[in-house]
Protein backbone atom coordinates (compact mmCIF):
# COMPACT_ATOMS: atom_id res chain seq x y z
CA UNK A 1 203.20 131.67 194.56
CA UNK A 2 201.34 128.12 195.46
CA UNK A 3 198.16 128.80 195.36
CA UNK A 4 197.59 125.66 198.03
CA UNK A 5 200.37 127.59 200.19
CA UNK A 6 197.55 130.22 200.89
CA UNK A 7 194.72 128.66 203.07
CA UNK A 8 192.17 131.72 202.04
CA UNK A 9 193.25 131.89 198.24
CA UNK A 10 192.63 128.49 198.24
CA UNK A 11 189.13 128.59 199.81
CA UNK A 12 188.47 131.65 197.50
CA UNK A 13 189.19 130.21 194.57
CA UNK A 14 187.48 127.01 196.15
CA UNK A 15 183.99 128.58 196.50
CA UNK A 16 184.40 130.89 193.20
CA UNK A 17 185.16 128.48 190.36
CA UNK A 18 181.86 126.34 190.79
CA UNK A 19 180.27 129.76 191.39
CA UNK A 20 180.96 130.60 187.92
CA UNK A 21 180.35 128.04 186.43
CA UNK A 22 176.64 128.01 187.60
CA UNK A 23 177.03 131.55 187.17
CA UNK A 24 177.50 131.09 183.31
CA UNK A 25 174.65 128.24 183.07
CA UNK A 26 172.07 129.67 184.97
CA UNK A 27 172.54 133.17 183.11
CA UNK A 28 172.72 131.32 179.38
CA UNK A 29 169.62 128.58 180.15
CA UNK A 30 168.22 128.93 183.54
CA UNK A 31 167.18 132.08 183.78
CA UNK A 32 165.31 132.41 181.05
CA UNK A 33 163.33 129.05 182.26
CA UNK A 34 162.90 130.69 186.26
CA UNK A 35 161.53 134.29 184.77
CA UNK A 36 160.15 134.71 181.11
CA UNK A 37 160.71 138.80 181.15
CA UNK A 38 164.34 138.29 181.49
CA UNK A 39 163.75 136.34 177.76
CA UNK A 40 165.85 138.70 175.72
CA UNK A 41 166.98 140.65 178.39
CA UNK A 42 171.27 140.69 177.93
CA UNK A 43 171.90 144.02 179.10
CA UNK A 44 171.54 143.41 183.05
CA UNK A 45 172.96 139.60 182.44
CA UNK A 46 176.77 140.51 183.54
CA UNK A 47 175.75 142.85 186.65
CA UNK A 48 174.52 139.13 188.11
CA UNK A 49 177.42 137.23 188.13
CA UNK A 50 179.01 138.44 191.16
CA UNK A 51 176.25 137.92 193.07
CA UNK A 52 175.59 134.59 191.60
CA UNK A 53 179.09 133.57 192.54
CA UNK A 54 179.09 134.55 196.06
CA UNK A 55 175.52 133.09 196.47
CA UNK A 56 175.70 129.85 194.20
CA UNK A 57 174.19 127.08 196.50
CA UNK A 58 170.97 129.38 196.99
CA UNK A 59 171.06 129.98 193.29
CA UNK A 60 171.27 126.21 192.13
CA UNK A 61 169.03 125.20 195.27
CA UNK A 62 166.18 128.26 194.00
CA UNK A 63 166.69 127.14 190.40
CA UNK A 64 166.33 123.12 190.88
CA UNK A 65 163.16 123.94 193.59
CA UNK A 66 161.61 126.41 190.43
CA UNK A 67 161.79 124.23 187.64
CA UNK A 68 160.43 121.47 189.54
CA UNK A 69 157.23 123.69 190.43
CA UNK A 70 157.29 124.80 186.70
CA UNK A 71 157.55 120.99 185.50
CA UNK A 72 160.69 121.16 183.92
């Protein structure tokens, strides 16, 4: 099946596969820039990602605002 042939797949997969990707750079750099007790922290890692992916524009939009605050 075309994935292109489904309007909804399409959107899906659309809005997921940028989703994961910040998904897997905010949880391997950012976030241990945005909150220093997550610095170590790899257990709970994994139970963020689908909430990262669903909500990715807030996340990048939260991280970028943060680390400007922070200076870097």
């Amino acid at each position: 099946m075309d994935v292109f042939a489904d309007p909804v797949r399409f959107l899906l997969l659309l809005w997921a596969a940028p989703g994961f990707l910040v998904a897997v750079a905010f949880l391997s750099v950012g976030i241990d820039r945005i909150d220093h007790a997550a610095v170590g922290a790899y257990a709970f890692r994994p139970l963020l990602i689908p909430g990262i992916v669903l909500l990715w524009p807030l996340v990048v939009w939260r991280w970028v605002v943060l680390a400007r605050s922070r200076g870097g």
